[in-house]
Protein backbone atom coordinates (compact mmCIF):
# COMPACT_ATOMS: atom_id res chain seq x y z
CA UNK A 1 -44.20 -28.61 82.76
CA UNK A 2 -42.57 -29.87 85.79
CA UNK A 3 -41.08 -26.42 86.75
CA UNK A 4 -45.11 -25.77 86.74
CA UNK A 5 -45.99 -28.53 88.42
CA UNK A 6 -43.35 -28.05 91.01
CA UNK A 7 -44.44 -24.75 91.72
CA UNK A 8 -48.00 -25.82 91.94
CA UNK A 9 -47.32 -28.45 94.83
CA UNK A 10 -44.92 -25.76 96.95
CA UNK A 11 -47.77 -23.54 96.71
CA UNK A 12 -50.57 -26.00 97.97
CA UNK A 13 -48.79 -27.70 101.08
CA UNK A 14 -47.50 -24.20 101.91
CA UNK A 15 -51.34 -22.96 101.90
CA UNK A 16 -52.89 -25.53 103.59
CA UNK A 17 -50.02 -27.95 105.14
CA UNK A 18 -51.41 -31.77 105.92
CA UNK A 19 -54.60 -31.37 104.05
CA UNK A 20 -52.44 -30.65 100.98
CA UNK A 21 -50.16 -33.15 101.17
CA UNK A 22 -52.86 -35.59 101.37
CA UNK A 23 -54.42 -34.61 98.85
CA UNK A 24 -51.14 -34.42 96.17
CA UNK A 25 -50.69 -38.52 97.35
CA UNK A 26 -54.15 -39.01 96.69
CA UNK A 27 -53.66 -38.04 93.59
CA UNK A 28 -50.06 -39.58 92.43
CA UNK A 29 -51.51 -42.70 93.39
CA UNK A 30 -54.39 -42.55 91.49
CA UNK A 31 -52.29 -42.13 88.78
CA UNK A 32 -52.43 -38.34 87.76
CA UNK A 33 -48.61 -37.97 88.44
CA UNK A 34 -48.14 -35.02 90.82
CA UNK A 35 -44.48 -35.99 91.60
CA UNK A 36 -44.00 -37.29 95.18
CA UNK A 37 -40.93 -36.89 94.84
CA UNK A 38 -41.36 -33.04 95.39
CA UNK A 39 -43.87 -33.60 97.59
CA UNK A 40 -42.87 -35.41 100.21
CA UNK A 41 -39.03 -33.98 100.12
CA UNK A 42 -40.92 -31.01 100.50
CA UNK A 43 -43.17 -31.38 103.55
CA UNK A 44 -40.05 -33.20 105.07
CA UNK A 45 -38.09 -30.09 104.51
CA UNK A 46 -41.12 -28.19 106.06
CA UNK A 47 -40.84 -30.62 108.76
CA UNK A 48 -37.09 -29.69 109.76
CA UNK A 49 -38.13 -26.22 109.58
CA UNK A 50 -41.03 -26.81 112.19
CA UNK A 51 -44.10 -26.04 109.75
CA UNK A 52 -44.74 -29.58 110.01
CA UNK A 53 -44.86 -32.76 111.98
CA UNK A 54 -42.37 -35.41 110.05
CA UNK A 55 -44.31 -38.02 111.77
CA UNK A 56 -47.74 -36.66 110.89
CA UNK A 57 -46.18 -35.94 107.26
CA UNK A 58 -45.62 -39.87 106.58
CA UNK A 59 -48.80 -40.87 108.28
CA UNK A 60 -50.98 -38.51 106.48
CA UNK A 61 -48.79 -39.67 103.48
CA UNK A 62 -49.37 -42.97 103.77
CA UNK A 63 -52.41 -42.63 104.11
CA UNK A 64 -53.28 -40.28 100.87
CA UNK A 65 -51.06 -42.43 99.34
CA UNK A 66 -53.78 -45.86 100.15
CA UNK A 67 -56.48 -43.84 99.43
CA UNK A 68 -55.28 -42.91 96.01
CA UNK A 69 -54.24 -46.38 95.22
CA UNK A 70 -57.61 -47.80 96.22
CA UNK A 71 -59.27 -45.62 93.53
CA UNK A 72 -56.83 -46.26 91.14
CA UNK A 73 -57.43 -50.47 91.80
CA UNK A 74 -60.94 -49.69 91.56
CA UNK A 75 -60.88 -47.59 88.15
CA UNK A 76 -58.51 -50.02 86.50
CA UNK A 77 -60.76 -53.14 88.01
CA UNK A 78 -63.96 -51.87 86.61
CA UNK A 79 -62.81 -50.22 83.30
CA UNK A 80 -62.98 -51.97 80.79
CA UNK A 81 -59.30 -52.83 79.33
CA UNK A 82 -60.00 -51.83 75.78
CA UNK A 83 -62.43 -48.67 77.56
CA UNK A 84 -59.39 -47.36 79.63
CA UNK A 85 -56.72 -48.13 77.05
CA UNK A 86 -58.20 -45.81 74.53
CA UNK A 87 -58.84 -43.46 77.59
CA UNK A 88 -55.30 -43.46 77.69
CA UNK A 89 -54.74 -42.52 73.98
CA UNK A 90 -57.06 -39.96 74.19
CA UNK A 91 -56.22 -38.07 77.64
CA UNK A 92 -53.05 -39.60 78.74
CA UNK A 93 -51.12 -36.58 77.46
CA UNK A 94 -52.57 -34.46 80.30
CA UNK A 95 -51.63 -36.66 82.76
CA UNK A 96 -48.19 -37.33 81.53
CA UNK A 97 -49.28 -41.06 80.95
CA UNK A 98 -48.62 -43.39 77.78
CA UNK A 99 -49.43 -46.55 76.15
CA UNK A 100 -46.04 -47.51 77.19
CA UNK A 101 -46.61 -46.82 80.82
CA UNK A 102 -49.69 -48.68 80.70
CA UNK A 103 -47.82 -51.40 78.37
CA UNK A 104 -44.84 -51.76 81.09
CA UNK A 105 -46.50 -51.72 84.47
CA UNK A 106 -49.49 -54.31 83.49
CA UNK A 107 -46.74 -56.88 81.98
CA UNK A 108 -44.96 -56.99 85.25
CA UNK A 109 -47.54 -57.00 87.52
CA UNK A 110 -49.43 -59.75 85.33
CA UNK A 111 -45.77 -61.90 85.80
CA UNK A 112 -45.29 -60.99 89.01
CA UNK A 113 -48.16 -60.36 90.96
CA UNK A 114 -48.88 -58.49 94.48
CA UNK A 115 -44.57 -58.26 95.21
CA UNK A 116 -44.52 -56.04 92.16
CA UNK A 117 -46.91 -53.81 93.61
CA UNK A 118 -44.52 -52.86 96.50
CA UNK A 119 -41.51 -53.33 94.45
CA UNK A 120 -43.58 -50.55 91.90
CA UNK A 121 -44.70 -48.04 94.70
CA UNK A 122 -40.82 -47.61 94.64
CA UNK A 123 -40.52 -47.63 90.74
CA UNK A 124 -39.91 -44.10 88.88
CA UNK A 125 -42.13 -44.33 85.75
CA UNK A 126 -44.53 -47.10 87.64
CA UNK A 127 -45.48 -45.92 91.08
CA UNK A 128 -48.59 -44.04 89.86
CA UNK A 129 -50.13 -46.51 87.72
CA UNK A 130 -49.07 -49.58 89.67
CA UNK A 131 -52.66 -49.52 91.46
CA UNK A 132 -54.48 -49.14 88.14
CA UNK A 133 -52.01 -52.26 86.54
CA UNK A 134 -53.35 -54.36 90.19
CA UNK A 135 -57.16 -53.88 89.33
CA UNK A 136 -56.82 -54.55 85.69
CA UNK A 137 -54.79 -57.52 86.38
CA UNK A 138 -57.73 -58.40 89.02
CA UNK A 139 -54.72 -59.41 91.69
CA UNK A 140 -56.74 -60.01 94.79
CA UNK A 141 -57.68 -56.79 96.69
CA UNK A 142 -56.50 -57.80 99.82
CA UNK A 143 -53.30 -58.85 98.99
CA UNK A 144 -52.68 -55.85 96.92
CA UNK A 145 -53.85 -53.41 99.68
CA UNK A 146 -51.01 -55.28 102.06
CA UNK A 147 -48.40 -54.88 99.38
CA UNK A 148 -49.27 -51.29 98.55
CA UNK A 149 -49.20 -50.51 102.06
CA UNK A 150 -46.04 -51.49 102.43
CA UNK A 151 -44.57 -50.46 99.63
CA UNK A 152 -45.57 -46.67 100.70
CA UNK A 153 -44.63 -47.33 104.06
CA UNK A 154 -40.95 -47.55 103.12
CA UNK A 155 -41.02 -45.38 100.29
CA UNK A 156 -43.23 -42.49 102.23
CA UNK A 157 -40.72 -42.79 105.01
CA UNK A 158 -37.37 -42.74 103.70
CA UNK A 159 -38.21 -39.61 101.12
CA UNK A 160 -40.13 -37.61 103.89
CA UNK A 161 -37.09 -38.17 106.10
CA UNK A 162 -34.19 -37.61 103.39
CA UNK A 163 -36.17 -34.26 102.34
CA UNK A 164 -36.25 -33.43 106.62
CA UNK A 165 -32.25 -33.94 106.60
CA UNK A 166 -31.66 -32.40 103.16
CA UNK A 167 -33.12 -29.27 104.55
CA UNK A 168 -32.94 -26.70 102.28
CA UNK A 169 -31.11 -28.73 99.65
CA UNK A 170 -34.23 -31.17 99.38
CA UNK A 171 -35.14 -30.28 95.56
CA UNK A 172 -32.22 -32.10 94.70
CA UNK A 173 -33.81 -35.54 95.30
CA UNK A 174 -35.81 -35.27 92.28
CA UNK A 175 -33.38 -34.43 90.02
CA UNK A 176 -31.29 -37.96 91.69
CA UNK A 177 -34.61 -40.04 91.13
CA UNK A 178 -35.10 -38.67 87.11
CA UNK A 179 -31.45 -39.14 86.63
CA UNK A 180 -30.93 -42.10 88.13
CA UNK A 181 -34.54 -44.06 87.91
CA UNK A 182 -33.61 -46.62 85.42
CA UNK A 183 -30.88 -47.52 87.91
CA UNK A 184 -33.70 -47.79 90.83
CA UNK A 185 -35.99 -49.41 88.87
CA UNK A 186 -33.42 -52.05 87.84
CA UNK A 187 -32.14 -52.30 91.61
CA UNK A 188 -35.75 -52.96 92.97
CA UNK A 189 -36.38 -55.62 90.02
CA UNK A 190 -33.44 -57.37 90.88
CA UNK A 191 -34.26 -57.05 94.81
CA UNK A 192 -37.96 -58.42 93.85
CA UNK A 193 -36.66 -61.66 91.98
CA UNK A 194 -34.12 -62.39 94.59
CA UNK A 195 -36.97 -62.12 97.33
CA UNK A 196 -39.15 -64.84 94.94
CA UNK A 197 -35.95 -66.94 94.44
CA UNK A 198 -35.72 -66.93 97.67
CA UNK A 199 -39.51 -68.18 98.48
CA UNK A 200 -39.83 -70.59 96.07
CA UNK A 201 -36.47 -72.50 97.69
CA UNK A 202 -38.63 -72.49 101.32
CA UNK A 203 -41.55 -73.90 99.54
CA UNK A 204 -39.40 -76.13 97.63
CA UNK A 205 -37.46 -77.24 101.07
CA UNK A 206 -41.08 -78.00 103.07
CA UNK A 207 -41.89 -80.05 100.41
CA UNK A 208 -38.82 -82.14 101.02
């Protein structure tokens, strides 16, 4: 399936370059999982070849990318829960999505709030359903369009640029991110309660 589905995305941004890359972060974000992490390692690579601009490649990224998430928010913040969950039961299958997924990314952003969202955007296993978790969760939209933004700022940016200096080696990245994403994930949870540790001791000095 992901052999496919890897094939699939070489074959669109190949055929029609920005357009396509847009499009494939439109999509991840929205939470039908075409892995950006062939994607943009990809168009970076395409980038070092000089098919592409890397600088138009994380713009254009960025921007499918806050598109994608903005209809995800919206889908997840007008579903109903018990409408989309059995959505999920029914279809999730074809979009390589599970009660579990649902389950995981919904519990922390409900504890956590808008930081999870751009601790998530970062989070194998969370990234493309951390838009849909913000609009059932009803987080505010502003606040979770800032954090998604930056969240895919960084994480459009560093994997464009490590596929541009990977070259032709930039397929390995994906095999590093399945193999090592329970490592990220943990990495970026710990990062995220250090970061709220961290606030709450300002707050807590002001008030002094």
């Amino acid at each position: 399936m992901l052999g496919q589905l890897t094939g699939l995305i070489i074959h669109l941004i190949q055929s029609s370059g920005y357009f396509g890359v847009f499009f494939l972060m439109v999509l991840n974000a929205a939470a039908i999982p075409f892995p950006s992490e062939v994607t943009l390692p990809f168009a970076g690579f395409l980038s070092s070849q000089g098919f592409l601009s890397l600088t138009l490649v994380i713009i254009i990224g960025i921007l499918g990318d806050s598109v994608g998430s903005i209809i995800g928010y919206s889908v997840g913040y007008f579903l109903e829960e018990t409408l989309l969950l059995n959505l999920i039961k029914k279809y999730g299958k074809l979009i390589l999505l599970t009660e579990h997924d649902y389950t995981k990314a919904t519990g922390w952003v409900k504890k956590y709030g808008a930081p999870f969202v751009f601790v998530g955007k970062m989070t194998p296993g969370v990234k493309s359903f951390v838009s849909v978790a913000a609009g059932i969760t009803q987080i505010k939209f502003i606040k979770f369009l800032m954090a998604n933004l930056l969240g895919a700022l960084v994480y459009v940016t560093v994997v464009s640029s490590i596929g541009f200096y990977l070259g032709s080696r930039w397929d390995v990245l994906g095999g590093y991110f399945r193999k090592f994403e329970v490592v990220i994930a943990v990495l970026l949870i710990l990062g995220l309660l250090f970061y709220i540790n961290y606030k709450l001791k300002i707050i807590r000095f002001k008030r002094k």
